[in-house]
C-alpha atoms as a PDB file:
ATOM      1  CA  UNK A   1       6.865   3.414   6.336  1.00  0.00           C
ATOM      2  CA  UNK A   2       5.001   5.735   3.327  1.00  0.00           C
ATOM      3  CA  UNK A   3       8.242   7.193   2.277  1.00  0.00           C
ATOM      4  CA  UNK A   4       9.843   4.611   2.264  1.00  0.00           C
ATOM      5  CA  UNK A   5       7.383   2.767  -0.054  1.00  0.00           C
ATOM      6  CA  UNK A   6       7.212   5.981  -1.790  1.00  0.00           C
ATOM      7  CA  UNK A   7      10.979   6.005  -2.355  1.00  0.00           C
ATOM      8  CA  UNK A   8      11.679   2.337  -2.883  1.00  0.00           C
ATOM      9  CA  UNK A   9       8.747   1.651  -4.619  1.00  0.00           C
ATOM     10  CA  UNK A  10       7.964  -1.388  -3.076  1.00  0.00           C
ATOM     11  CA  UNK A  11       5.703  -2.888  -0.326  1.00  0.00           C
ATOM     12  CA  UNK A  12       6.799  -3.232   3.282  1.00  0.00           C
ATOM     13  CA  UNK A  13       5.902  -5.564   6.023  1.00  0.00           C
ATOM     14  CA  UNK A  14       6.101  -5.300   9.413  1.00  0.00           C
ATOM     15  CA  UNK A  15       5.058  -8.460  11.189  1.00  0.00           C
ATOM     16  CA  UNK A  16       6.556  -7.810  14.686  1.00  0.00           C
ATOM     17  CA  UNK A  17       5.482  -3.758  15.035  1.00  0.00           C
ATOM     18  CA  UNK A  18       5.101  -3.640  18.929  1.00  0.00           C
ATOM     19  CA  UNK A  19       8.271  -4.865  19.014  1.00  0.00           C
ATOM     20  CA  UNK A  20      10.602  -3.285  16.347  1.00  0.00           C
ATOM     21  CA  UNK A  21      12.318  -0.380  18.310  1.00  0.00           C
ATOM     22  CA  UNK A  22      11.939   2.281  15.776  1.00  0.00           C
ATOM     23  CA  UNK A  23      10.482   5.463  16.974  1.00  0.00           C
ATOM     24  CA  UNK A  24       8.183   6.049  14.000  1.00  0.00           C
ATOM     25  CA  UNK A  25       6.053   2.933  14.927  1.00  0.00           C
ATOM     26  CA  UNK A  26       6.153   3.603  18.862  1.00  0.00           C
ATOM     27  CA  UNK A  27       2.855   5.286  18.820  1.00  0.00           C
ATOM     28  CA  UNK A  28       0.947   2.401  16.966  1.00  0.00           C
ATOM     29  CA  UNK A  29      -0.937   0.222  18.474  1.00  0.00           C
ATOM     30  CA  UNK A  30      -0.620  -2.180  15.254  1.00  0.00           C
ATOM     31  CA  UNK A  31       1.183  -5.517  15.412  1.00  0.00           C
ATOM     32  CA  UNK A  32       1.324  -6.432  11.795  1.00  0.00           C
ATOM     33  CA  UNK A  33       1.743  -3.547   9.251  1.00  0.00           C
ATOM     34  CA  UNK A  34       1.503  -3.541   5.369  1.00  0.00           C
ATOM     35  CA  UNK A  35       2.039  -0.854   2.700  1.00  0.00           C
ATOM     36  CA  UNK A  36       1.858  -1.513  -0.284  1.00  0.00           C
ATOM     37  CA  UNK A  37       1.944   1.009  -3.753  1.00  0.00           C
ATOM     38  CA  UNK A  38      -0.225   1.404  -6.017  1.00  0.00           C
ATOM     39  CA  UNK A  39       1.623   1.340  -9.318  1.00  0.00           C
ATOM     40  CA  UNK A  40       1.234   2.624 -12.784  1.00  0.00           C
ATOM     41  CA  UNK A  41       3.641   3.034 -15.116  1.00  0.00           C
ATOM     42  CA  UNK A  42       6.007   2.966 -12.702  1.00  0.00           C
ATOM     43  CA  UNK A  43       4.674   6.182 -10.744  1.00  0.00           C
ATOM     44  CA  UNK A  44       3.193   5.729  -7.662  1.00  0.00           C
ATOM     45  CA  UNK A  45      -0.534   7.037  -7.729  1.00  0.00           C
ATOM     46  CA  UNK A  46      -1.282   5.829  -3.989  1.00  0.00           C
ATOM     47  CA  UNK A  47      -0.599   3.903  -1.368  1.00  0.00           C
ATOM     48  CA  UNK A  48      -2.097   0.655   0.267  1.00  0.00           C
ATOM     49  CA  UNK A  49      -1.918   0.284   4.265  1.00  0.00           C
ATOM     50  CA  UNK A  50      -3.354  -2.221   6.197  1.00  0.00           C
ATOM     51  CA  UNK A  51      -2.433  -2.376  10.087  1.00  0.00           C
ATOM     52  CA  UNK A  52      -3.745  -5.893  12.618  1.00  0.00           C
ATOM     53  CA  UNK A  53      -3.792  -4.301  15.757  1.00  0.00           C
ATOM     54  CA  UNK A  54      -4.662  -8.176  17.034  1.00  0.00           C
ATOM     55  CA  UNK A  55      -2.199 -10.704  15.655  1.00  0.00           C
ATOM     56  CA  UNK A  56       1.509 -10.714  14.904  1.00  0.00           C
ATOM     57  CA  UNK A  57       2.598 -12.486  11.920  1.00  0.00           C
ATOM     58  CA  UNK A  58      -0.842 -11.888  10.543  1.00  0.00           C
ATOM     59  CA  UNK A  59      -0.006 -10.986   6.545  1.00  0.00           C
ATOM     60  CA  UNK A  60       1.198 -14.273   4.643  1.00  0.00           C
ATOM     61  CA  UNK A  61       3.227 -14.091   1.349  1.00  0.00           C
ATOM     62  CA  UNK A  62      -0.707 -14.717  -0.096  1.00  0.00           C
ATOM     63  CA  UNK A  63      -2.147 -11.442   1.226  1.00  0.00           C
ATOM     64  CA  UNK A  64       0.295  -9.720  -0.470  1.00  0.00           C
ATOM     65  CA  UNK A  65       0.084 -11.688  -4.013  1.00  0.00           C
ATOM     66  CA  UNK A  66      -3.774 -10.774  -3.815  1.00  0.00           C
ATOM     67  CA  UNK A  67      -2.977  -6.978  -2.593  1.00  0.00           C
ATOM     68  CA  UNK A  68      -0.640  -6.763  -5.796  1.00  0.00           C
ATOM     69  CA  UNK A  69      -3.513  -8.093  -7.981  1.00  0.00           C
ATOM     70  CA  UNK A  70      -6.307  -5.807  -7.087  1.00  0.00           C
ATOM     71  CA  UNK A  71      -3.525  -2.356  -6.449  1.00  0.00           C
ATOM     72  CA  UNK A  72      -3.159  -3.184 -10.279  1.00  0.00           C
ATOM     73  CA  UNK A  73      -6.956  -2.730 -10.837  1.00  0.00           C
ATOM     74  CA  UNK A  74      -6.848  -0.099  -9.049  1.00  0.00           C
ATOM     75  CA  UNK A  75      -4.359   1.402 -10.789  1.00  0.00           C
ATOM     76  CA  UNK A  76      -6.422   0.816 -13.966  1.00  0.00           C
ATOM     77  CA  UNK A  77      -9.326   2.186 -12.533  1.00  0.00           C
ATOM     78  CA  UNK A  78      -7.539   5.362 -11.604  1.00  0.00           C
ATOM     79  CA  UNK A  79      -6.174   5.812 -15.014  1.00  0.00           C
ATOM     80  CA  UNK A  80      -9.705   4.899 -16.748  1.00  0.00           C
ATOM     81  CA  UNK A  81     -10.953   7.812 -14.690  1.00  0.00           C
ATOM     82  CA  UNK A  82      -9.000  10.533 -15.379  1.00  0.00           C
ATOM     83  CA  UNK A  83      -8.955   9.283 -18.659  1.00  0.00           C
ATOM     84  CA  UNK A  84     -12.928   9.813 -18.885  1.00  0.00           C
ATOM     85  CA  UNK A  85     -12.302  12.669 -17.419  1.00  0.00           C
ATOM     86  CA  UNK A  86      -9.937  14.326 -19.744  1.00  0.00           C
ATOM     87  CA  UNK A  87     -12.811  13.105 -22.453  1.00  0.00           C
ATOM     88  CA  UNK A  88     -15.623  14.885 -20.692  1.00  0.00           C
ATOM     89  CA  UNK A  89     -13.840  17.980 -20.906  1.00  0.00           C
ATOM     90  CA  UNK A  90     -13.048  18.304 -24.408  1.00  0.00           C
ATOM     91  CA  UNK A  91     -16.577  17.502 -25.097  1.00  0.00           C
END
């Protein structure tokens, strides 16, 4: 599921894992999945995953809206620091 975010650069969900037959999800106990990138100018600086090892069909179109919104200040946040950082050291 990461490289394929990684590669597609764009968030997956699973909401049926237990039952999906691939054999990269066969040892997970999770029955909704989510991965989601973190974005910044169109590189991917990290990933988002979230696995519900309790409910199928737990992430609605909402979660994801709100993920999207705060991977974006994250983003920022990521950039602000090694911006700072990059500061520091000339000083």
């Amino acid at each position: 599921i990461i490289r394929y975010v990684l590669h597609e650069k764009e968030h997956v969900i699973i909401q049926k894992a237990q039952k999906t037959q691939h054999p990269l999800l066969s040892y997970s106990t999770a029955k909704s999945i989510l991965s989601l990138p973190i974005v910044h100018q169109n590189e991917i600086i990290s990933i988002l995953s979230f696995e519900n090892t309790l409910l199928t069909n737990a992430i609605h179109p909402s979660h994801v809206q709100l993920l999207k919104v705060i991977a974006a200040q994250i983003a920022a946040s990521f950039e602000n620091a090694k911006i700072r950082l990059y500061l520091e050291k000339r000083v």
